[in-house]
Protein backbone atom coordinates (compact mmCIF):
# COMPACT_ATOMS: atom_id res chain seq x y z
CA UNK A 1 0.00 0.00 0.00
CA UNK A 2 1.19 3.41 -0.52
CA UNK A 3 2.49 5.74 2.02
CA UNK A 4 0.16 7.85 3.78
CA UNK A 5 -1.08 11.15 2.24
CA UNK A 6 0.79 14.14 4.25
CA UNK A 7 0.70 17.03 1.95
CA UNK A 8 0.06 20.24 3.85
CA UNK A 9 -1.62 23.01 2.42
CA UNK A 10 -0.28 26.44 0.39
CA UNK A 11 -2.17 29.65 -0.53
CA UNK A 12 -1.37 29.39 -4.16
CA UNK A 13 -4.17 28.86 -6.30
CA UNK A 14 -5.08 26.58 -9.43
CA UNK A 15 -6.10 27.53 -12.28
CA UNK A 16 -8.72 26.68 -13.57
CA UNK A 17 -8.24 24.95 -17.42
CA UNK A 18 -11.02 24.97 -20.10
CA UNK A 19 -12.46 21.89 -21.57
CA UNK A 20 -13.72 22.45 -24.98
CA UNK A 21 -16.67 19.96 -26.72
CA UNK A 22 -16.80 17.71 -23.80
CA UNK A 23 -19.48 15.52 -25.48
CA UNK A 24 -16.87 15.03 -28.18
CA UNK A 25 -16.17 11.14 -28.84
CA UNK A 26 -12.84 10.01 -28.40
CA UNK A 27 -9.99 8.26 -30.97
CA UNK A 28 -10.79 4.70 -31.53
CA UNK A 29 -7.14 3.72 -30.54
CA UNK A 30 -8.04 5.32 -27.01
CA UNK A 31 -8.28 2.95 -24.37
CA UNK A 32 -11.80 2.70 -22.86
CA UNK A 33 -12.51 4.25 -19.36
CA UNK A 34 -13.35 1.18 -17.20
CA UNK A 35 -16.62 1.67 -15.91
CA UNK A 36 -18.80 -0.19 -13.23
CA UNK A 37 -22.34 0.32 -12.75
CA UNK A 38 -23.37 -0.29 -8.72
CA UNK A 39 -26.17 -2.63 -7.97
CA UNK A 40 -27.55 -2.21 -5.14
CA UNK A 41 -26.24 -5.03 -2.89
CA UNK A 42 -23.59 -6.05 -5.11
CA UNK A 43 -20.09 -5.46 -4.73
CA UNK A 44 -19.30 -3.34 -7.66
CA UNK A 45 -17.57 -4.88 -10.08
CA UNK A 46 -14.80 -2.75 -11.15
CA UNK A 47 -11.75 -4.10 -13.49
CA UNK A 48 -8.99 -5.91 -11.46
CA UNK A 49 -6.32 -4.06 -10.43
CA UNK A 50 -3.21 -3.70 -12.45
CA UNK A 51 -0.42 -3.63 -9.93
CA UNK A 52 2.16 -1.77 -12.31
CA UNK A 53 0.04 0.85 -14.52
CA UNK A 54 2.98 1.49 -16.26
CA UNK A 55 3.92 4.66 -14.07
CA UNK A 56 -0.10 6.11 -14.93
CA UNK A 57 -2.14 8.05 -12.91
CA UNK A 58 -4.90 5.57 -11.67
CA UNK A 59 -7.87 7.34 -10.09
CA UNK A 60 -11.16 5.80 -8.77
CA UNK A 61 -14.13 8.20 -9.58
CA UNK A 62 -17.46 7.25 -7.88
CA UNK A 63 -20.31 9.44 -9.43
CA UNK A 64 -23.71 9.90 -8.18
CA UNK A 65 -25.78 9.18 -10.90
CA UNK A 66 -27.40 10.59 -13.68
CA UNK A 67 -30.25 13.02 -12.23
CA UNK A 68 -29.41 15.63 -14.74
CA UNK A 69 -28.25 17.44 -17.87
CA UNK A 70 -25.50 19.18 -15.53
CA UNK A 71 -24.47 15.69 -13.56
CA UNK A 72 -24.03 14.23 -17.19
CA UNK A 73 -21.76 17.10 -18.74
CA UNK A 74 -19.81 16.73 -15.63
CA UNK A 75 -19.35 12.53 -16.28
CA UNK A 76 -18.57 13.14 -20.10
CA UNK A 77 -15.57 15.63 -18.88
CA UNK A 78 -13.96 12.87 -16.28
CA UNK A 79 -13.94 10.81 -18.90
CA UNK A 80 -13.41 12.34 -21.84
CA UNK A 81 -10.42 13.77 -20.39
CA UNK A 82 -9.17 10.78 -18.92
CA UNK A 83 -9.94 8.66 -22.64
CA UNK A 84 -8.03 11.71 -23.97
CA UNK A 85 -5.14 11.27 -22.02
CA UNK A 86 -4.81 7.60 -22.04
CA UNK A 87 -1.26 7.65 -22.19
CA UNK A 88 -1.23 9.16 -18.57
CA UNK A 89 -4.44 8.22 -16.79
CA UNK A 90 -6.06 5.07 -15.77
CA UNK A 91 -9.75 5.86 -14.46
CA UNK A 92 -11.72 3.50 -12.66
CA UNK A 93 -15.46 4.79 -13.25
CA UNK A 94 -18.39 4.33 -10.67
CA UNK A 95 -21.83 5.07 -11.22
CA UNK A 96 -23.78 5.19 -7.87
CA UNK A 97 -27.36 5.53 -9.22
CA UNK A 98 -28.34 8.17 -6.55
CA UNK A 99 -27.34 5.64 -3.37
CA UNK A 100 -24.86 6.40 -0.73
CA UNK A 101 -24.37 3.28 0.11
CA UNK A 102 -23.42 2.41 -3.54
CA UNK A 103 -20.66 5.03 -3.52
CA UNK A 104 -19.45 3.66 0.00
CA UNK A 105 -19.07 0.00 -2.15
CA UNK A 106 -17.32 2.13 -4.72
CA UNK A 107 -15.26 3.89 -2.62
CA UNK A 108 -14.09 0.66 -0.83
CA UNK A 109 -13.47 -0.91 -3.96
CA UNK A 110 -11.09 1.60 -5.70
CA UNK A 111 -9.16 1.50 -1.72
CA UNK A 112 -8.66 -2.69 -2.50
CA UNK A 113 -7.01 -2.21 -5.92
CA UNK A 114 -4.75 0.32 -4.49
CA UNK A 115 -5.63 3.55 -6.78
CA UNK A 116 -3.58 6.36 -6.47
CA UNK A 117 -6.25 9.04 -5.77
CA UNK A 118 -10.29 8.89 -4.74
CA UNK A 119 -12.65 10.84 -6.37
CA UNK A 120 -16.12 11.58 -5.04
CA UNK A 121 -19.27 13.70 -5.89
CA UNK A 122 -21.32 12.69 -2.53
CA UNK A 123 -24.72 12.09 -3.08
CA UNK A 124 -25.52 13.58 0.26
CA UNK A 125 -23.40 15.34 2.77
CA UNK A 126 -23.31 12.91 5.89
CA UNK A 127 -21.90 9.46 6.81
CA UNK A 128 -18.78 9.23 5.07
CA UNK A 129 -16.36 9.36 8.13
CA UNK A 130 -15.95 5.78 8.18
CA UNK A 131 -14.81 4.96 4.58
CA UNK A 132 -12.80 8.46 4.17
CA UNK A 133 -11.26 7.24 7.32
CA UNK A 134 -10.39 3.82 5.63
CA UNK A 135 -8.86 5.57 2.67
CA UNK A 136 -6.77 7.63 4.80
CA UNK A 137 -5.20 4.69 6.16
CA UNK A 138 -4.50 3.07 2.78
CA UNK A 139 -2.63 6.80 2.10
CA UNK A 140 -5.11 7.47 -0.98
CA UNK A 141 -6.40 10.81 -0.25
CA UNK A 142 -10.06 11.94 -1.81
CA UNK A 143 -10.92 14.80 -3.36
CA UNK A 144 -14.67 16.13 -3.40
CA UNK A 145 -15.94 16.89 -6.61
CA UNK A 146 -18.77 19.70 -6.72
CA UNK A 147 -20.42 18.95 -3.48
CA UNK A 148 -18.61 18.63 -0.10
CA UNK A 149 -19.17 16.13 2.75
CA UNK A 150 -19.73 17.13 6.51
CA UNK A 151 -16.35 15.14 7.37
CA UNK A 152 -13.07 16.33 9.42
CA UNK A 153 -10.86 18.58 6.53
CA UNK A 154 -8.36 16.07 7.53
CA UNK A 155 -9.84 13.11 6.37
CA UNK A 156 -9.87 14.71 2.68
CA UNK A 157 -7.41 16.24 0.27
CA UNK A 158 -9.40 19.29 -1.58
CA UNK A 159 -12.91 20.35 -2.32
CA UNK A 160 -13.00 21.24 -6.14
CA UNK A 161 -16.25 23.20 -6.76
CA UNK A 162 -18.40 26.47 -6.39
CA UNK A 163 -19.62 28.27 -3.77
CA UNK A 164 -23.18 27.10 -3.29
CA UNK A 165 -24.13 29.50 -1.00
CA UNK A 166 -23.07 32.64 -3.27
CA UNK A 167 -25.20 31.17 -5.74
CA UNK A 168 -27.82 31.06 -3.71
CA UNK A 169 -27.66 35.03 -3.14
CA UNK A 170 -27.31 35.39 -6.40
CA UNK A 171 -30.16 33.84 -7.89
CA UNK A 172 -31.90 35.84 -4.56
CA UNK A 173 -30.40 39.21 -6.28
CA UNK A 174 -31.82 38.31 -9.78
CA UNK A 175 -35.20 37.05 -8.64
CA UNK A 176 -35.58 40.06 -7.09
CA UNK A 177 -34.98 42.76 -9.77
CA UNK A 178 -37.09 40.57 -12.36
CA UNK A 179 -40.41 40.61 -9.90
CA UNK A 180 -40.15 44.35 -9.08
CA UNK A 181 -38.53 43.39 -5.18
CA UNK A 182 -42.13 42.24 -4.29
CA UNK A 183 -44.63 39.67 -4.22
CA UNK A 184 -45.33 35.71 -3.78
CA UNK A 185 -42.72 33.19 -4.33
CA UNK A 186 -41.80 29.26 -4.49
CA UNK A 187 -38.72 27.38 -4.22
CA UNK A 188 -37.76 23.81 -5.64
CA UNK A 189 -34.98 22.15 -3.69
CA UNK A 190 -32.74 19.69 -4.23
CA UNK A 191 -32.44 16.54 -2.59
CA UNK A 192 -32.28 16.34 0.77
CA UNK A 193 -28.80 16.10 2.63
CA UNK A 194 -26.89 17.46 -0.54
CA UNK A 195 -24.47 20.00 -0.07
CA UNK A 196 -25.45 21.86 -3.40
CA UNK A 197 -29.87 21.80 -2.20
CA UNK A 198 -28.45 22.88 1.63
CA UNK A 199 -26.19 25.92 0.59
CA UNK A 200 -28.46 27.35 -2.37
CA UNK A 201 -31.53 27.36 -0.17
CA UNK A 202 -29.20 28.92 2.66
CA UNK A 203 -27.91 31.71 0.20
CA UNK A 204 -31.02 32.57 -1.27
CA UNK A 205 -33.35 32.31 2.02
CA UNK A 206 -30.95 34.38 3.68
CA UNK A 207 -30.44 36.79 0.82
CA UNK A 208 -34.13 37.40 0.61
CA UNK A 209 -35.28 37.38 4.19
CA UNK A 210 -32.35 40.12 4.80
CA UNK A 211 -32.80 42.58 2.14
CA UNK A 212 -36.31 42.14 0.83
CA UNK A 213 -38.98 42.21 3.08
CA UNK A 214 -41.87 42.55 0.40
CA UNK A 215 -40.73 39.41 -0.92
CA UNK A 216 -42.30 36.04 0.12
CA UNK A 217 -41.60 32.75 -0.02
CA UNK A 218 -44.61 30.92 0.46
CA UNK A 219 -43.65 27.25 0.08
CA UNK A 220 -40.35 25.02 -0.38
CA UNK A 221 -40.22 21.51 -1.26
CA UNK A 222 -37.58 19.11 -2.99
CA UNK A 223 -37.52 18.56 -6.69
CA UNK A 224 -34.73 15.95 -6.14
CA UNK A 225 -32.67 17.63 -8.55
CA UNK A 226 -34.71 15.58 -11.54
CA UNK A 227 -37.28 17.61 -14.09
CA UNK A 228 -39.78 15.14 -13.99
CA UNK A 229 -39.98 15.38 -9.86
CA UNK A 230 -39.68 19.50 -10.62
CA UNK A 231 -43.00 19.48 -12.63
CA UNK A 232 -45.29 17.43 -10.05
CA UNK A 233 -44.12 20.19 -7.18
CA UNK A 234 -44.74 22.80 -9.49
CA UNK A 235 -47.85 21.18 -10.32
CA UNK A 236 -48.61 20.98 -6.71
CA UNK A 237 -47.61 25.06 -6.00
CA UNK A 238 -49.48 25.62 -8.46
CA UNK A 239 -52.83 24.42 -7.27
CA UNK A 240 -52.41 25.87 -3.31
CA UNK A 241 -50.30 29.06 -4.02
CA UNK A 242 -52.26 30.52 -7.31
CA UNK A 243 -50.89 33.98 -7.10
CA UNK A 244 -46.78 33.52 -7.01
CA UNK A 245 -45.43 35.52 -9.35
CA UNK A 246 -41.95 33.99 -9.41
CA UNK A 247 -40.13 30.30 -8.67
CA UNK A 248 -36.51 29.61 -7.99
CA UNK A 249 -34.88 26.06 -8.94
CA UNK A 250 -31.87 24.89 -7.00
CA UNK A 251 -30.82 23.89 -10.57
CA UNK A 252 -31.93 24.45 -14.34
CA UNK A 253 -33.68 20.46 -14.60
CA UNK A 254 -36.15 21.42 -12.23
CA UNK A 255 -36.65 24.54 -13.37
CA UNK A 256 -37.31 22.78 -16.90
CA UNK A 257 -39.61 20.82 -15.11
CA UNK A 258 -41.38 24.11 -13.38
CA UNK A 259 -41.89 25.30 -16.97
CA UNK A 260 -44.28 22.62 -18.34
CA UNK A 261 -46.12 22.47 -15.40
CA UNK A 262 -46.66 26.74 -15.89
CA UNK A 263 -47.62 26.05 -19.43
CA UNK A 264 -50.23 23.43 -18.51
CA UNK A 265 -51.33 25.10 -15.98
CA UNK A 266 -52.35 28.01 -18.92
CA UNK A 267 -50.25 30.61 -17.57
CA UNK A 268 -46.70 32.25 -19.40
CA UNK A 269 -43.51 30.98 -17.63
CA UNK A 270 -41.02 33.84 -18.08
CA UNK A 271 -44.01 36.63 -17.81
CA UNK A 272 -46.64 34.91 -15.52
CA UNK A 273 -44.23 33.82 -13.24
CA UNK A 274 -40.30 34.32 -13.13
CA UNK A 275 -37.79 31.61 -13.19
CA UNK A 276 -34.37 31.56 -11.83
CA UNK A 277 -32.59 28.64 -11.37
CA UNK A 278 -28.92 27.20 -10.97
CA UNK A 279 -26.75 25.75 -13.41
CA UNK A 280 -26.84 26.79 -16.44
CA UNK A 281 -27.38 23.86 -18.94
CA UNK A 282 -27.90 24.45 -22.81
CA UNK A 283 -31.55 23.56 -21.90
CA UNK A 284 -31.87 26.37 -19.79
CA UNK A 285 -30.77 28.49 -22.55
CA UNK A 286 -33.20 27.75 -25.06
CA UNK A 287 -36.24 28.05 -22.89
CA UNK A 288 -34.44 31.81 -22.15
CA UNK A 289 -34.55 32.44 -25.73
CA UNK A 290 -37.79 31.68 -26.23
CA UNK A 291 -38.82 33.92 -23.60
CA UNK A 292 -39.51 30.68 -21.29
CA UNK A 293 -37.09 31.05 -18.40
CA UNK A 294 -35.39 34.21 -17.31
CA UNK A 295 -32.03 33.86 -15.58
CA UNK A 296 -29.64 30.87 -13.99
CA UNK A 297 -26.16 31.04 -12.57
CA UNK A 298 -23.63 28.69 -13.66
CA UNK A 299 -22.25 26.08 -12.14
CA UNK A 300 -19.85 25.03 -13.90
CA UNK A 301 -19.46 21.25 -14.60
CA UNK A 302 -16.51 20.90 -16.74
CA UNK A 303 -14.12 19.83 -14.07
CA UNK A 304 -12.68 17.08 -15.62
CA UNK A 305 -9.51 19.06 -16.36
CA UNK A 306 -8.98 20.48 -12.90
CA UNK A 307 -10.16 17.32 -11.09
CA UNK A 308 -7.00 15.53 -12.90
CA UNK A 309 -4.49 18.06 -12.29
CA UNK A 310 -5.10 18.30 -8.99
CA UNK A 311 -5.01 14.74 -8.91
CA UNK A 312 -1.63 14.46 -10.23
CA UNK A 313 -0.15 16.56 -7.70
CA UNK A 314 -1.31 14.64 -4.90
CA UNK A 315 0.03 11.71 -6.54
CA UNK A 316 3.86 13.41 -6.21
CA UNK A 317 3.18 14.58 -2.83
CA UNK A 318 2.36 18.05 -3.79
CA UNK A 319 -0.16 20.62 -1.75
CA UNK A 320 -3.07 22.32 -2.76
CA UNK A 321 -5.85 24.53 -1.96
CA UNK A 322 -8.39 22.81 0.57
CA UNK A 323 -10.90 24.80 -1.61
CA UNK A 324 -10.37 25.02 -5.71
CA UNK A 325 -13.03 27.53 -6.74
CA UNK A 326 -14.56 26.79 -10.38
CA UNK A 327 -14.96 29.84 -12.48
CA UNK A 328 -18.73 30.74 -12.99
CA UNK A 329 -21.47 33.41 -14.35
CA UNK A 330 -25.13 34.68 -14.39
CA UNK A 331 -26.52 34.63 -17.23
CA UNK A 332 -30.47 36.07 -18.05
CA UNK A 333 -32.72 36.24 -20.51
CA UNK A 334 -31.46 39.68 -22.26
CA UNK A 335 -28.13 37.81 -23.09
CA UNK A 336 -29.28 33.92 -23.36
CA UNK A 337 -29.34 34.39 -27.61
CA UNK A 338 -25.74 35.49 -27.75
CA UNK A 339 -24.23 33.05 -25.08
CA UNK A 340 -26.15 29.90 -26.06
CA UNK A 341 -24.05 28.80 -29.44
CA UNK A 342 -21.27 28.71 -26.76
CA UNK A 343 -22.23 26.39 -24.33
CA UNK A 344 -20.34 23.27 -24.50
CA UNK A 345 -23.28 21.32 -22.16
């Protein structure tokens, strides 16, 4: 096993490195990301472990799932990237299927064949000390991708993502120009326990109950992140709070989801009733250019790149930031026709 993980921590900062066309498909001579989909009382079956590697990076990844547009961009850069790079990377490729205790399995799994550095988007925020514990011991330190885990900073390397609860206060900000700073208003959460549904409802509750007092929000319920379960609580706002004149999605599915149930319901999404949501999938986009949805703030999802890098300089003992910031935007309605060509998700 390899030596324990000791890197301490400096103040200089990574950069952040582009991905362009991340749903691009890679050579044919590439070698093919080795993925293993989580059952859920199965050990995962992941390839065996190849004790040599010739000198690559090997990195276990264990995603949650595929609950959206933005979760998928996000798998296609991992592994794009790491099919890309062949030469240099070996990535061992978990999908979780929304279950903790599938990314546990994973987790476990990547620690037996002795991978060089854990990756993890955690599905919710709690009960992780245990196996981040067990990886510590094995000397393969994790990194978080995009959400963070309510875990001892020493049991983890770095938290590569964006800060949730700015968003939050953002998409408080915009909501509250585009409705005139008063009226009714419903939010759509994400699921429950997840770092990215805590912090945005934290930012924008905050945001709004500090500095606008004419501005209420009159129920809040989880979407679970998915645009099917956005619709049905939109459909259910709709029917007990008829005069809300805005919503706000804790990301851009859900909002998407919001929309057809506003359209059903015989009212205007973008005039009726505002939207502002998080992410800022190509989806999102279109429905602002047809005058559907009216502003999101980006999360950005390409962190295939960065999640790599980093990688790589734990695996020579180097430091980094506890806390890589991803570079983001708003983006609203006004500017959705000129921007949307350039979204590469």
């Amino acid at each position: 096993m390899k030596k324990r993980f000791l890197g301490a921590l400096l103040s200089t900062a990574i950069v952040v490195t582009s991905l362009a066309g991340c749903g691009s498909a890679a050579p044919a001579n590439e070698a093919p990301v080795q993925t293993a989909t989580i059952e859920n009382e199965e050990t995962p079956k992941a390839a065996a472990p190849d004790s040599s590697s010739d000198g690559k990076l090997v990195v276990g990844f264990a995603q949650i799932g595929q609950e959206s547009g933005w979760r998928d961009a996000e798998t296609m850069s991992i592994q794009n990237y790491a099919k890309e790079h062949a030469d240099e990377v070996e990535l061992k490729f978990a999908d979780a299927q929304q279950k903790q205790e599938n990314q546990i399995k994973a987790i476990k799994s990547f620690i037996e064949q002795d991978v060089d550095v854990i990756g993890l988007a955690p599905v919710v925020e709690t009960g992780w000390d245990q196996v981040f514990a067990e990886a510590q011991d094995a000397g393969i330190p994790i990194i978080l991708l995009d959400r963070t885990a309510d875990v001892d900073e020493s049991l983890y390397a770095t938290f590569i993502g964006s800060d949730f609860i700015e968003e939050g206060k953002l998409a408080a900000q915009n909501m509250a120009e585009l409705i005139g700073k008063k009226g009714k208003i419903v939010e759509l959460e994400g699921t429950v326990g997840a770092s990215a549904a805590t912090d945005r409802k934290t930012g924008f509750d905050e945001e709004i109950a500090a500095n606008y007092p004419d501005i209420e929000i009159v129920a809040s319920q989880t979407g679970d992140f998915t645009r099917a379960q956005g619709k049905e609580v939109m459909e259910s706002f709709l029917k007990s709070n008829p005069d809300i004149v805005g919503v706000y999605a804790h990301n851009d599915d859900m909002a998407l989801g919001a929309i057809e149930a506003i359209k059903e319901a015989g009212l205007k999404p973008g005039e009726d009733i505002v939207t502002v949501s998080v992410d800022g999938v190509k989806g999102i986009f279109e429905a602002m250019v047809a005058g559907e949805a009216n502003c999101t703030v980006e999360c950005n999802p390409l962190l295939g790149p960065l999640f790599f890098e980093t990688a790589a300089k734990l695996k020579k003992g180097e430091s980094v930031e506890k806390w890589v910031k991803s570079v983001d935007g708003v983006f609203t309605q006004d500017v959705a026709k000129d921007a949307i060509d350039g979204r590469a998700y």
